[in-house]
C-alpha atoms as a PDB file:
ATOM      1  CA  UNK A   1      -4.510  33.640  24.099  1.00  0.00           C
ATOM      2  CA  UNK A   2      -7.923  31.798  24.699  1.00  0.00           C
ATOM      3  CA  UNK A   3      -8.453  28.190  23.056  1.00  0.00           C
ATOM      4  CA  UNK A   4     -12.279  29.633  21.962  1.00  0.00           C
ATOM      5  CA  UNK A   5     -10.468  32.469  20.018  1.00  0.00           C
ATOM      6  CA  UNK A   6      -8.210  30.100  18.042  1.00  0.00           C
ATOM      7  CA  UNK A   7     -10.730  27.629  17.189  1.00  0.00           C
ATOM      8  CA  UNK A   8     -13.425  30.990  16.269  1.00  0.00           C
ATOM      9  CA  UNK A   9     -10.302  32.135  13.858  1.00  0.00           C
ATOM     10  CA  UNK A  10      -9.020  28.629  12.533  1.00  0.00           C
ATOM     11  CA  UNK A  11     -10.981  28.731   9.301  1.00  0.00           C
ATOM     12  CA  UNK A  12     -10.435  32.502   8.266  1.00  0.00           C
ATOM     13  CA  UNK A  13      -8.542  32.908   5.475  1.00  0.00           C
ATOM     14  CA  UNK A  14      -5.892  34.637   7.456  1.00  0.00           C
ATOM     15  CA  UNK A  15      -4.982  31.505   8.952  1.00  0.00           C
ATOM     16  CA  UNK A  16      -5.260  29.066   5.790  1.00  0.00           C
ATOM     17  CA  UNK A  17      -2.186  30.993   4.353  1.00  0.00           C
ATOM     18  CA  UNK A  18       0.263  28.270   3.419  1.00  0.00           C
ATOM     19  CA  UNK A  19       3.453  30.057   2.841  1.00  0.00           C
ATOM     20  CA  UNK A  20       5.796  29.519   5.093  1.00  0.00           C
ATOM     21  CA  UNK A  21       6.633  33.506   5.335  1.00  0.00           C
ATOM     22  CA  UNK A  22       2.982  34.202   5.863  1.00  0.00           C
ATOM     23  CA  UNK A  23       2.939  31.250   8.522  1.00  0.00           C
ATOM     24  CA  UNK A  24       5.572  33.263  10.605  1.00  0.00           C
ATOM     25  CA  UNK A  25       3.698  36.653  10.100  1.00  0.00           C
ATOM     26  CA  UNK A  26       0.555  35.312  11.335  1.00  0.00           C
ATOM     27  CA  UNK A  27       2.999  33.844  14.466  1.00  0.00           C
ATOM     28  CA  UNK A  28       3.860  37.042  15.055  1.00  0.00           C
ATOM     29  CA  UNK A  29       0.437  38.852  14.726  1.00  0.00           C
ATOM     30  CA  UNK A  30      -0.700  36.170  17.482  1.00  0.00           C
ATOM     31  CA  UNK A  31       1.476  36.855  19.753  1.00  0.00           C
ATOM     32  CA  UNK A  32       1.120  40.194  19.765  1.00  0.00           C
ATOM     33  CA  UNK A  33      -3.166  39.992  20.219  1.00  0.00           C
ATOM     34  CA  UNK A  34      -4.728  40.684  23.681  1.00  0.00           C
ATOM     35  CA  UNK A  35      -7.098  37.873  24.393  1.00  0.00           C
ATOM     36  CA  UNK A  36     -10.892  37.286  23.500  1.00  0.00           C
ATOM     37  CA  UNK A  37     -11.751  40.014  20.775  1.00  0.00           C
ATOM     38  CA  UNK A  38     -10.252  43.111  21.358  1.00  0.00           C
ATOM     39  CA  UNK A  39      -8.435  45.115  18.195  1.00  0.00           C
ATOM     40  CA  UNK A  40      -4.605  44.289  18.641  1.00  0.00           C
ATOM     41  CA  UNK A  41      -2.650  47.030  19.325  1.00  0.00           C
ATOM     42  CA  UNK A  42      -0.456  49.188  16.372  1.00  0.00           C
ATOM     43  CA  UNK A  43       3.361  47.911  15.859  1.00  0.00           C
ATOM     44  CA  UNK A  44       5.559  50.100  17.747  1.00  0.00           C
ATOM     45  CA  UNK A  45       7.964  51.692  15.867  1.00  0.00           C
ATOM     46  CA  UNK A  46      11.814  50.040  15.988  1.00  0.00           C
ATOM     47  CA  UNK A  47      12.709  51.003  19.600  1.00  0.00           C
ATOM     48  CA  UNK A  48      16.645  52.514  18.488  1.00  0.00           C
ATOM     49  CA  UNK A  49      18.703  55.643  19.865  1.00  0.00           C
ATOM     50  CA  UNK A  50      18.915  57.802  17.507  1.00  0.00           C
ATOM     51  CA  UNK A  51      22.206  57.176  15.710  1.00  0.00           C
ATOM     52  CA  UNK A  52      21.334  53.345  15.291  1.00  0.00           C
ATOM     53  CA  UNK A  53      19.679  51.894  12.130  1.00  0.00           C
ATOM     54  CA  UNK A  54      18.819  48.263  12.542  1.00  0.00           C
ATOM     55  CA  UNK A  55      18.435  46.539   8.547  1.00  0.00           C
ATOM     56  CA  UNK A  56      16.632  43.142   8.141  1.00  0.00           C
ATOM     57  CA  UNK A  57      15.879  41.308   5.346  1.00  0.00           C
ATOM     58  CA  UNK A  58      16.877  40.659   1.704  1.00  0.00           C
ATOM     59  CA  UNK A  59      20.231  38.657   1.050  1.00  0.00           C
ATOM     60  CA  UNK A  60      20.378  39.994  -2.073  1.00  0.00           C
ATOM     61  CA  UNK A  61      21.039  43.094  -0.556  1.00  0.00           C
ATOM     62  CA  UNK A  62      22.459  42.348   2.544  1.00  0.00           C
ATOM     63  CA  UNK A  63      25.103  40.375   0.994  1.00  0.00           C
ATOM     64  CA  UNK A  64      27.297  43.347  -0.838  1.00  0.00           C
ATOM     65  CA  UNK A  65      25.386  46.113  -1.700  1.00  0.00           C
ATOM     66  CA  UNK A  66      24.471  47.254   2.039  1.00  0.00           C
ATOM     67  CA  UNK A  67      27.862  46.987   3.076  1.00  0.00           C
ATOM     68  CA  UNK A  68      28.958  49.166   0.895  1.00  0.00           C
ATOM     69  CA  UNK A  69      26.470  51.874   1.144  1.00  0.00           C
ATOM     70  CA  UNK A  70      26.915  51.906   5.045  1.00  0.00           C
ATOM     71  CA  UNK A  71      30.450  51.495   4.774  1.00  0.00           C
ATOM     72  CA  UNK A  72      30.322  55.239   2.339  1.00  0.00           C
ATOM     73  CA  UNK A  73      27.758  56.297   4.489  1.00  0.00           C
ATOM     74  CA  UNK A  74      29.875  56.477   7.542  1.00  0.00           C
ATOM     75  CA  UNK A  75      32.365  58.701   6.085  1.00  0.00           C
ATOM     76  CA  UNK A  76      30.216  61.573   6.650  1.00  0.00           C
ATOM     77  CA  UNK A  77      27.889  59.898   9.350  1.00  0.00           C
ATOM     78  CA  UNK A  78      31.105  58.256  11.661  1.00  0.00           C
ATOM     79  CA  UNK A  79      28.768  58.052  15.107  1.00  0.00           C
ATOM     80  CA  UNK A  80      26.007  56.243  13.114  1.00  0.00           C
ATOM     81  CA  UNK A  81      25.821  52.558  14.118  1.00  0.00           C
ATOM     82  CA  UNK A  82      24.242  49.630  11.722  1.00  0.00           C
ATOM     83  CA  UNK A  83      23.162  46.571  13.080  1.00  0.00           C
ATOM     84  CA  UNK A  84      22.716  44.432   9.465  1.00  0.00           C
ATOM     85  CA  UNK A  85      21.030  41.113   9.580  1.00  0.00           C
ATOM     86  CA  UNK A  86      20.012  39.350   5.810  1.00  0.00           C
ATOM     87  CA  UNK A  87      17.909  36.069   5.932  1.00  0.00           C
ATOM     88  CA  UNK A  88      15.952  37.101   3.325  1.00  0.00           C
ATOM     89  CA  UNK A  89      13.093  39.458   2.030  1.00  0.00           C
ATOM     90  CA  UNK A  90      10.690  37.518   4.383  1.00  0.00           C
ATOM     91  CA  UNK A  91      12.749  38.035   7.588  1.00  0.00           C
ATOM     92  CA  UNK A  92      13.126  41.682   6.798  1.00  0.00           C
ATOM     93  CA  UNK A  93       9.412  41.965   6.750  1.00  0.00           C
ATOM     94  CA  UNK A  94       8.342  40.246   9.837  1.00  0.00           C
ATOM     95  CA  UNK A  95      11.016  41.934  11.285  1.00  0.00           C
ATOM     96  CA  UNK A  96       9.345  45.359  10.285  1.00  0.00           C
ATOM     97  CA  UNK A  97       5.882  44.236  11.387  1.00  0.00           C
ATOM     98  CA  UNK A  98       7.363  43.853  15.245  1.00  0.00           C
ATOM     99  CA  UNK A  99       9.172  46.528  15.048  1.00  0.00           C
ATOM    100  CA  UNK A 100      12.509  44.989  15.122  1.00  0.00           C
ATOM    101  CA  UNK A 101      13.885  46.805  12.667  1.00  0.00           C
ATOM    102  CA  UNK A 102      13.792  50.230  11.186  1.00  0.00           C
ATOM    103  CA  UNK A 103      14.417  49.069   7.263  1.00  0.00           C
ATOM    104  CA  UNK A 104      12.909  46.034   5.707  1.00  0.00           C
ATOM    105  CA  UNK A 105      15.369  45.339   2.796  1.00  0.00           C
ATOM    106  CA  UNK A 106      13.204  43.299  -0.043  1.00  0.00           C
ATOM    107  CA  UNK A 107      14.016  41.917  -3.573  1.00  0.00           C
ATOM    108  CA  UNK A 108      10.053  41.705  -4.480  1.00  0.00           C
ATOM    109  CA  UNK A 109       6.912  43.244  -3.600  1.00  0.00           C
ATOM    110  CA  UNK A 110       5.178  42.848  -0.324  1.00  0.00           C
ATOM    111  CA  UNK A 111       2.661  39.320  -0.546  1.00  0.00           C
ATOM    112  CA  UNK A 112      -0.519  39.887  -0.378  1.00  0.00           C
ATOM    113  CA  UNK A 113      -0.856  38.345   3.114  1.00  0.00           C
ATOM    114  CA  UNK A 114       2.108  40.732   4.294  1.00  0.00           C
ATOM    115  CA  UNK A 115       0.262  43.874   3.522  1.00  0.00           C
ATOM    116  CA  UNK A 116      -2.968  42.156   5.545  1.00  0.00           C
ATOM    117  CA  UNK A 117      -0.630  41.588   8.236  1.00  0.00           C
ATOM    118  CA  UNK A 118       0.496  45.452   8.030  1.00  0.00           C
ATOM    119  CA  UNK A 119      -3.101  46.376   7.970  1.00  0.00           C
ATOM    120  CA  UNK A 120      -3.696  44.314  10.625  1.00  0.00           C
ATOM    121  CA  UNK A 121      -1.025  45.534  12.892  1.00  0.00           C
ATOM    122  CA  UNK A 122      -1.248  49.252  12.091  1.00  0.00           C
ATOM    123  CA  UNK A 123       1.804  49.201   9.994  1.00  0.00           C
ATOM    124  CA  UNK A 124       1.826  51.997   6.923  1.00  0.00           C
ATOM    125  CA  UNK A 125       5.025  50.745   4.700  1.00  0.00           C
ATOM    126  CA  UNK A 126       6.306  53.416   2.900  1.00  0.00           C
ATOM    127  CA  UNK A 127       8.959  52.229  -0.358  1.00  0.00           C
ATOM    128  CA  UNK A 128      11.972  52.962  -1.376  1.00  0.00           C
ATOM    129  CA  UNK A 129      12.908  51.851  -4.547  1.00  0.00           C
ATOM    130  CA  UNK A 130      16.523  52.112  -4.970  1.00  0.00           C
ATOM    131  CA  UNK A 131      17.587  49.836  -8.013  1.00  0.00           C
ATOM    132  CA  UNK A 132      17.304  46.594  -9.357  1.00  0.00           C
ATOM    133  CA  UNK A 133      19.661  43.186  -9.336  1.00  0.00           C
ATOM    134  CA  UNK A 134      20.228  42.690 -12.711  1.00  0.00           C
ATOM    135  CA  UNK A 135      22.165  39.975 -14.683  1.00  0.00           C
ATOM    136  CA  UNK A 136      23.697  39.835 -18.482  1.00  0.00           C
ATOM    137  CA  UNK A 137      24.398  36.853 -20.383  1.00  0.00           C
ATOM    138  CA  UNK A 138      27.742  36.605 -21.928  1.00  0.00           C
ATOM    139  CA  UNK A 139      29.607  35.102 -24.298  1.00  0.00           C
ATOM    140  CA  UNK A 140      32.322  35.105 -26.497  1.00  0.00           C
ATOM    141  CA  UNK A 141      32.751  38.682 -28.546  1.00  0.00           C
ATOM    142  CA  UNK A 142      33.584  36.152 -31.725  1.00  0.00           C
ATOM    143  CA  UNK A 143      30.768  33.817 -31.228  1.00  0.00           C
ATOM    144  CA  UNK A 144      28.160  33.920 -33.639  1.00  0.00           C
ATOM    145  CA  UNK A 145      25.554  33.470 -31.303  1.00  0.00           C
ATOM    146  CA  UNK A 146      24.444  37.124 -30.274  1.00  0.00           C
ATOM    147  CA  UNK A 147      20.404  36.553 -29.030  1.00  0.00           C
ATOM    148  CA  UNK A 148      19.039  33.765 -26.909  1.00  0.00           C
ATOM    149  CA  UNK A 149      15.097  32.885 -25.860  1.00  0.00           C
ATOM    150  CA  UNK A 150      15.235  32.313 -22.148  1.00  0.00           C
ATOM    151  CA  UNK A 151      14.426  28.633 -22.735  1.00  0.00           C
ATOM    152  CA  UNK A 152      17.546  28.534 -24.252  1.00  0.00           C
ATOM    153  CA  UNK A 153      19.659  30.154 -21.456  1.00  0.00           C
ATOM    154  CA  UNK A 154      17.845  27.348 -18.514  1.00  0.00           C
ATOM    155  CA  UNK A 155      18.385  24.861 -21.326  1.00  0.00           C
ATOM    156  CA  UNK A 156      22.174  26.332 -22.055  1.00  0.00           C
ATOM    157  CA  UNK A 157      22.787  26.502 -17.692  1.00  0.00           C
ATOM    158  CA  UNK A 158      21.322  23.141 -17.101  1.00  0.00           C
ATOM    159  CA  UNK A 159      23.456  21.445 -19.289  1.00  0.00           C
ATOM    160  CA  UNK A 160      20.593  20.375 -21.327  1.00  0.00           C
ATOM    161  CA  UNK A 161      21.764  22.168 -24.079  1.00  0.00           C
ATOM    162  CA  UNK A 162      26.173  21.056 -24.256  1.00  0.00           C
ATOM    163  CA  UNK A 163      26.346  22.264 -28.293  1.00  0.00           C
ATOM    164  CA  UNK A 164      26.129  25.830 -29.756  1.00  0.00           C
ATOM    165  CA  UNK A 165      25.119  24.319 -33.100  1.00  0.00           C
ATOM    166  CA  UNK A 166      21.582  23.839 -30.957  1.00  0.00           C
ATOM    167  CA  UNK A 167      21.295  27.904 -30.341  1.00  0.00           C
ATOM    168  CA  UNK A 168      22.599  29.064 -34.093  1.00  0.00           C
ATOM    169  CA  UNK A 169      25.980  28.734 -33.605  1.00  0.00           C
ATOM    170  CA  UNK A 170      29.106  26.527 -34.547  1.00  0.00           C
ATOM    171  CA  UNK A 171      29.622  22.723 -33.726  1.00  0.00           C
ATOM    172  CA  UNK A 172      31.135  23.596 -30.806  1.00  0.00           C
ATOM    173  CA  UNK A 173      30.851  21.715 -27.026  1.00  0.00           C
ATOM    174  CA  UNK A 174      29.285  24.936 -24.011  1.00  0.00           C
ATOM    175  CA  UNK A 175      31.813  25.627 -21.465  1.00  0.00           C
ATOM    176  CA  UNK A 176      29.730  27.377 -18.660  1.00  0.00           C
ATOM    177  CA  UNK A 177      31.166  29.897 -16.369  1.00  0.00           C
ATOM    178  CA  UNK A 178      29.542  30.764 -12.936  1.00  0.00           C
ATOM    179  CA  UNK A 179      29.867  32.406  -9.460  1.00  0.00           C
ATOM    180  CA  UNK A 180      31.050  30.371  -6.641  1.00  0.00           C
ATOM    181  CA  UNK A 181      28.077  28.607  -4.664  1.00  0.00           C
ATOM    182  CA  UNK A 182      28.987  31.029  -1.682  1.00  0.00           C
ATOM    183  CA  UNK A 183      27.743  34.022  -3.664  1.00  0.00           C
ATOM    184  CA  UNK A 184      24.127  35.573  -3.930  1.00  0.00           C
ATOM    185  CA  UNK A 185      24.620  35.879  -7.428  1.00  0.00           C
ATOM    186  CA  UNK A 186      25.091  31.560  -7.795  1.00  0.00           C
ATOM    187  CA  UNK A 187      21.465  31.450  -6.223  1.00  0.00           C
ATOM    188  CA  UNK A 188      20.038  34.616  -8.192  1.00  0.00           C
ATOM    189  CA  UNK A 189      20.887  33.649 -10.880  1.00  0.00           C
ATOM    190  CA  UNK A 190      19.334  29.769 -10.642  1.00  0.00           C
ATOM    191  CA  UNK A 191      16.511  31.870  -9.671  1.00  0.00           C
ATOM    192  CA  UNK A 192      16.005  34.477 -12.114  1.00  0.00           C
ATOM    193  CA  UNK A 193      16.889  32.502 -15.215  1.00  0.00           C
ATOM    194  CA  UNK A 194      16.570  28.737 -14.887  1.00  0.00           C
ATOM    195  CA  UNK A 195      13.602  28.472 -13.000  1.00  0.00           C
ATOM    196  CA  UNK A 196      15.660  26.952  -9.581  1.00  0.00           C
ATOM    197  CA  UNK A 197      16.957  24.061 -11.493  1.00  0.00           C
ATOM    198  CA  UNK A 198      20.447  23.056 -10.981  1.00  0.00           C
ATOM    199  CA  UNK A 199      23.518  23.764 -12.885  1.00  0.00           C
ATOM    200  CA  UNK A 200      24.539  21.151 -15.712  1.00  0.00           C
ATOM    201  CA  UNK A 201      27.663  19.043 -14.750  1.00  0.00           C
ATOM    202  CA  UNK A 202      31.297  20.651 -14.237  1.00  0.00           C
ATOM    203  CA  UNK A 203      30.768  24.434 -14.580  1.00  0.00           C
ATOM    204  CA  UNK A 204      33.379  26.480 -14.178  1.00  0.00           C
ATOM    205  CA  UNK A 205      33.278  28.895 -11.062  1.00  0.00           C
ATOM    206  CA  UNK A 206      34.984  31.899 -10.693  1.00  0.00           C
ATOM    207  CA  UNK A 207      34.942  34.677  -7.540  1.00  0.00           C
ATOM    208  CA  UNK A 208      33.050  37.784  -9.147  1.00  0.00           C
ATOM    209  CA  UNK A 209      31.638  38.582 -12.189  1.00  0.00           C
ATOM    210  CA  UNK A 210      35.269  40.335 -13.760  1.00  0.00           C
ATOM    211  CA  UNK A 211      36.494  36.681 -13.352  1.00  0.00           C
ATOM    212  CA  UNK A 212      33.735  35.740 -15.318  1.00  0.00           C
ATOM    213  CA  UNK A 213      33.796  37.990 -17.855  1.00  0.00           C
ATOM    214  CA  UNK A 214      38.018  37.347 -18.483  1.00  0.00           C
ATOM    215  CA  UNK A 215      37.443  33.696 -18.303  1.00  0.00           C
ATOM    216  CA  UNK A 216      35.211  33.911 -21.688  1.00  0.00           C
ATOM    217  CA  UNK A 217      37.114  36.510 -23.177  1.00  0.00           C
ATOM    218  CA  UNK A 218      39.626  33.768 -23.062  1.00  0.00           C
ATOM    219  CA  UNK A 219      36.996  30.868 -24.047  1.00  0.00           C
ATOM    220  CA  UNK A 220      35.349  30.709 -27.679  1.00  0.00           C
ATOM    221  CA  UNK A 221      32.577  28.790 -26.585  1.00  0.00           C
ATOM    222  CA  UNK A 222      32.395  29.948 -23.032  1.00  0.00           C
ATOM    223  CA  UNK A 223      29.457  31.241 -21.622  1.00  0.00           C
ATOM    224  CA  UNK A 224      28.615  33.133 -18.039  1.00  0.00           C
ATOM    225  CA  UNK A 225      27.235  35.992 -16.940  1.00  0.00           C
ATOM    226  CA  UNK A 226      27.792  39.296 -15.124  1.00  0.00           C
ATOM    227  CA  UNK A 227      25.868  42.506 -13.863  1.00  0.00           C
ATOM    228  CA  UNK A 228      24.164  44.497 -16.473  1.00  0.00           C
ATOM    229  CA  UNK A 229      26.098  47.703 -14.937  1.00  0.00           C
ATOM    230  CA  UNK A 230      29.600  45.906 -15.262  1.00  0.00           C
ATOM    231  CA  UNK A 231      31.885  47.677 -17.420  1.00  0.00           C
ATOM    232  CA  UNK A 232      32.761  46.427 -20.429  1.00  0.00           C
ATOM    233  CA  UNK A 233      35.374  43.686 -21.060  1.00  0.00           C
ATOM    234  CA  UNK A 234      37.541  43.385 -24.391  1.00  0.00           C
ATOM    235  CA  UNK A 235      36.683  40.603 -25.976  1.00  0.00           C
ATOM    236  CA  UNK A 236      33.519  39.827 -24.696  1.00  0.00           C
ATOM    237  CA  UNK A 237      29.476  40.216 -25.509  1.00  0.00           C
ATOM    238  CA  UNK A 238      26.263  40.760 -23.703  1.00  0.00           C
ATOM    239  CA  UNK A 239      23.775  39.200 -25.862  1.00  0.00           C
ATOM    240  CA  UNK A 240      20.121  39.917 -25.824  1.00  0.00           C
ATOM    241  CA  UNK A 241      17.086  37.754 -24.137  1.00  0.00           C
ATOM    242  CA  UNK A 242      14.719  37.692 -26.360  1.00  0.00           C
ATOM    243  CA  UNK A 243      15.486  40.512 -28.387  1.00  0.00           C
ATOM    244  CA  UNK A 244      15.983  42.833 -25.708  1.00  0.00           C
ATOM    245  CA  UNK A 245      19.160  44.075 -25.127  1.00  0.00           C
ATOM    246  CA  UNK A 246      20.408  44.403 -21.183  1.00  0.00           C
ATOM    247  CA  UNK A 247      20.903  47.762 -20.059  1.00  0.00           C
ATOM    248  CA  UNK A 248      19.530  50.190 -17.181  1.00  0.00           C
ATOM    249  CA  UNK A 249      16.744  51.517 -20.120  1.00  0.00           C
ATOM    250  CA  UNK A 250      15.434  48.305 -20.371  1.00  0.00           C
ATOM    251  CA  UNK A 251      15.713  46.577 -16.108  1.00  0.00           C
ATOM    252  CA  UNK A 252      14.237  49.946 -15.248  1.00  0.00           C
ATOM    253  CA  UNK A 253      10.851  49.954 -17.799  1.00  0.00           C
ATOM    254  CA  UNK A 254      10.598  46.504 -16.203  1.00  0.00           C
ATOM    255  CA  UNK A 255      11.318  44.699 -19.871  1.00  0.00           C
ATOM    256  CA  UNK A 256      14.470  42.860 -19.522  1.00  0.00           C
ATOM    257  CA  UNK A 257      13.743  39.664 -17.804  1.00  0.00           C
ATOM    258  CA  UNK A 258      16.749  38.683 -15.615  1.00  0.00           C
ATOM    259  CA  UNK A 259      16.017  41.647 -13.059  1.00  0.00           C
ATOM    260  CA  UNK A 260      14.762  42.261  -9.560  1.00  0.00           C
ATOM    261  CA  UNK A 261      13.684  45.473  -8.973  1.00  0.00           C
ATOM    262  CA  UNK A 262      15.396  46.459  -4.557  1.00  0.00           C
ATOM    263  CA  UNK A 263      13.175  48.024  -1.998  1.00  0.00           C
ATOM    264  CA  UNK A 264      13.888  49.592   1.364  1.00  0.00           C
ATOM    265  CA  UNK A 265      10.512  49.215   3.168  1.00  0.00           C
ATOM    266  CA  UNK A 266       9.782  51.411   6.783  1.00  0.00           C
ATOM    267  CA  UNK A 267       7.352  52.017   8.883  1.00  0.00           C
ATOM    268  CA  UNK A 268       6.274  55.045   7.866  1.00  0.00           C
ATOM    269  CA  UNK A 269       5.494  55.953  11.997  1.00  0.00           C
ATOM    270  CA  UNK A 270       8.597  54.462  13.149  1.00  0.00           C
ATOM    271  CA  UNK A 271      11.161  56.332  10.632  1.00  0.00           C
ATOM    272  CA  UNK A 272      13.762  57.906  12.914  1.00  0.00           C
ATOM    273  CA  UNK A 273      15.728  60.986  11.377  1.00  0.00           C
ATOM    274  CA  UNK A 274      18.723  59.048  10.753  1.00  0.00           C
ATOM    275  CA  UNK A 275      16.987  56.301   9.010  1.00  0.00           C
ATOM    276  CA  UNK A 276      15.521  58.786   6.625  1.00  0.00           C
ATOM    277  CA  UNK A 277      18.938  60.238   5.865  1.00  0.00           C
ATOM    278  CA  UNK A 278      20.425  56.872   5.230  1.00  0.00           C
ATOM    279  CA  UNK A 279      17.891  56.415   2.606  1.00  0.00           C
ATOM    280  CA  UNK A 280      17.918  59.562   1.375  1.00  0.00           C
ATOM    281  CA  UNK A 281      21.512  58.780   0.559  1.00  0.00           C
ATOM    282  CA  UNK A 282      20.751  55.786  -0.812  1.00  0.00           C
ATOM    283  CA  UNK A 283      18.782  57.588  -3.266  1.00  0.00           C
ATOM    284  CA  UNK A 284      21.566  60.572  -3.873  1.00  0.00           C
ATOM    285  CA  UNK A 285      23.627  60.465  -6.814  1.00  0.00           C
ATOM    286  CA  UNK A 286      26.532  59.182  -4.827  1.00  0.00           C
ATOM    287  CA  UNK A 287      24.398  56.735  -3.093  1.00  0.00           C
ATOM    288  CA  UNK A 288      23.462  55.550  -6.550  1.00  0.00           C
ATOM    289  CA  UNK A 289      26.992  55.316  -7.534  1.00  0.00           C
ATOM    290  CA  UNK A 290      28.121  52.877  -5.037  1.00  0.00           C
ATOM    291  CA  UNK A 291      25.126  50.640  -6.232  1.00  0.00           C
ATOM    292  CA  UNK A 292      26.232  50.387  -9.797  1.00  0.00           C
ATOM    293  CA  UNK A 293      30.018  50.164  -9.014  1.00  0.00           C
ATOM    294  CA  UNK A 294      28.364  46.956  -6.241  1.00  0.00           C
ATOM    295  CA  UNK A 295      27.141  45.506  -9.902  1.00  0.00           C
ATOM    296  CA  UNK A 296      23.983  46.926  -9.562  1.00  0.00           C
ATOM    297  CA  UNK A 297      21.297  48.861 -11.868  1.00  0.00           C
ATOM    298  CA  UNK A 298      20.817  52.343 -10.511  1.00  0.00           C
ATOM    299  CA  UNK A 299      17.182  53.158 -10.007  1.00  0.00           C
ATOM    300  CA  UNK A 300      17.595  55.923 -13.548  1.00  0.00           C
END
């Protein structure tokens, strides 16, 4: 690459992209460009045999709920190889924009400097929307307490908030109940519902979200959470965010707040026939099964 064209491009806008995601993009659009001023050639699609399906991207997904679709998948599909690789939504889609991969697995929307790098390097994403990531507060089925703002759920998992007399409900000290640090869903969850700040002192942590919901079935003033799709528990509550109740209706019209709607992004040029009948099963009814039995909201 000639010095003149990096200083010529050094004060586009393409280049003052900050993000550290777009940063990497822009690496890898670079790298990729002939010298002096000629168009860069298209992204080639993912160079794979055609019984391989190479994943990147979104630990959200990556972490369970691929698994488990590959691993039913196979059971009809046995000489299909997966190569699965989550370092998150960003990864994925640099990952698509070389061609190193023939699914881009995402828990948001392309940036806006993603789909310049697509345009940029011939890349026409087609999306998959197969569900969303979705998580319930829970408490107590005998607590009085039965609808919190989502102030009050950061303030309640930050430990700024110890007393349910502060929320509406008895003089009572907050025993939270969480997932293990390991897990996604410990990370999501900061994420989703208290704004990346840490947990308040001395929660309790527990393996998967059934642990969860026993432990405050079993805990008056417990609190925790679990996956919109888990199945009820006896003597426990989901209790609504703002006045909207969690359930598939309302993750799916994009109302309930603690959701992330899941996206399997191609390269609409580089989709191999056994990529497209992964995804298609991803979409099936029993594709959608093994999402919401993963803890997952199925896309309807």
């Amino acid at each position: 690459m000639k010095t003149t064209f990096l200083t010529a491009q050094r004060n586009s806008r393409f280049f003052k992209v900050t993000r550290q995601t777009s940063l990497l993009l822009a690496a890898l659009v670079l790298a990729g460009c002939p010298s002096g001023n000629q168009t860069p050639e298209p992204t080639p699609p993912a160079a794979n045999a055609g019984t391989k399906v190479v994943i990147r991207g979104s630990n959200t997904i990556g972490e369970e709920l691929a698994p488990a679709l590959i691993a039913e998948f196979k059971k009809d599909h046995a000489k299909t190889e997966f190569n699965l690789e989550t370092k998150g939504t960003s990864y994925g889609m640099g990952s698509l924009m070389g061609g190193q991969c023939d699914i881009a697995g995402a828990s948001r929307e392309p940036l806006k400097e993603e789909l310049e790098v697509a345009k940029f390097r011939g890349v026409e994403l087609n999306d998959y929307v197969i569900g969303a990531y979705s998580v319930a507060v829970v408490v107590n089925a005998a607590n009085a307490v039965g609808d919190l703002s989502r102030e009050q759920v950061q303030g309640i998992f930050t430990g700024a908030i110890t007393n349910w007399k502060d929320v509406g409900g008895a003089d009572a000290p907050i025993t939270i109940h969480i997932r293990d640090e390991i897990s996604g869903t410990y990370l999501g969850f900061k994420e989703l519902a208290m704004g990346n700040k840490p947990y308040g002192p001395a929660p309790q942590t527990h393996t998967s979200y059934g642990a969860i919901a026993q432990a405050v079935a079993k805990d008056a003033n417990g609190i925790g959470y679990t996956s919109v799709s888990t199945p009820a528990t006896v003597g426990v509550k989901m209790v609504k965010i703002g006045g909207l109740e969690p359930g598939n209706q309302t993750v799916n019209a994009g109302q309930y707040p603690y959701a992330r709607v899941l996206h399997l992004y191609t390269n609409k040029a580089g989709e191999t026939a056994v990529t497209q009948e992964f995804i298609k099963f991803v979409l099936s009814k029993p594709g959608q099964e093994v999402l919401t039995k993963a803890g997952f909201t199925p896309k309807s």
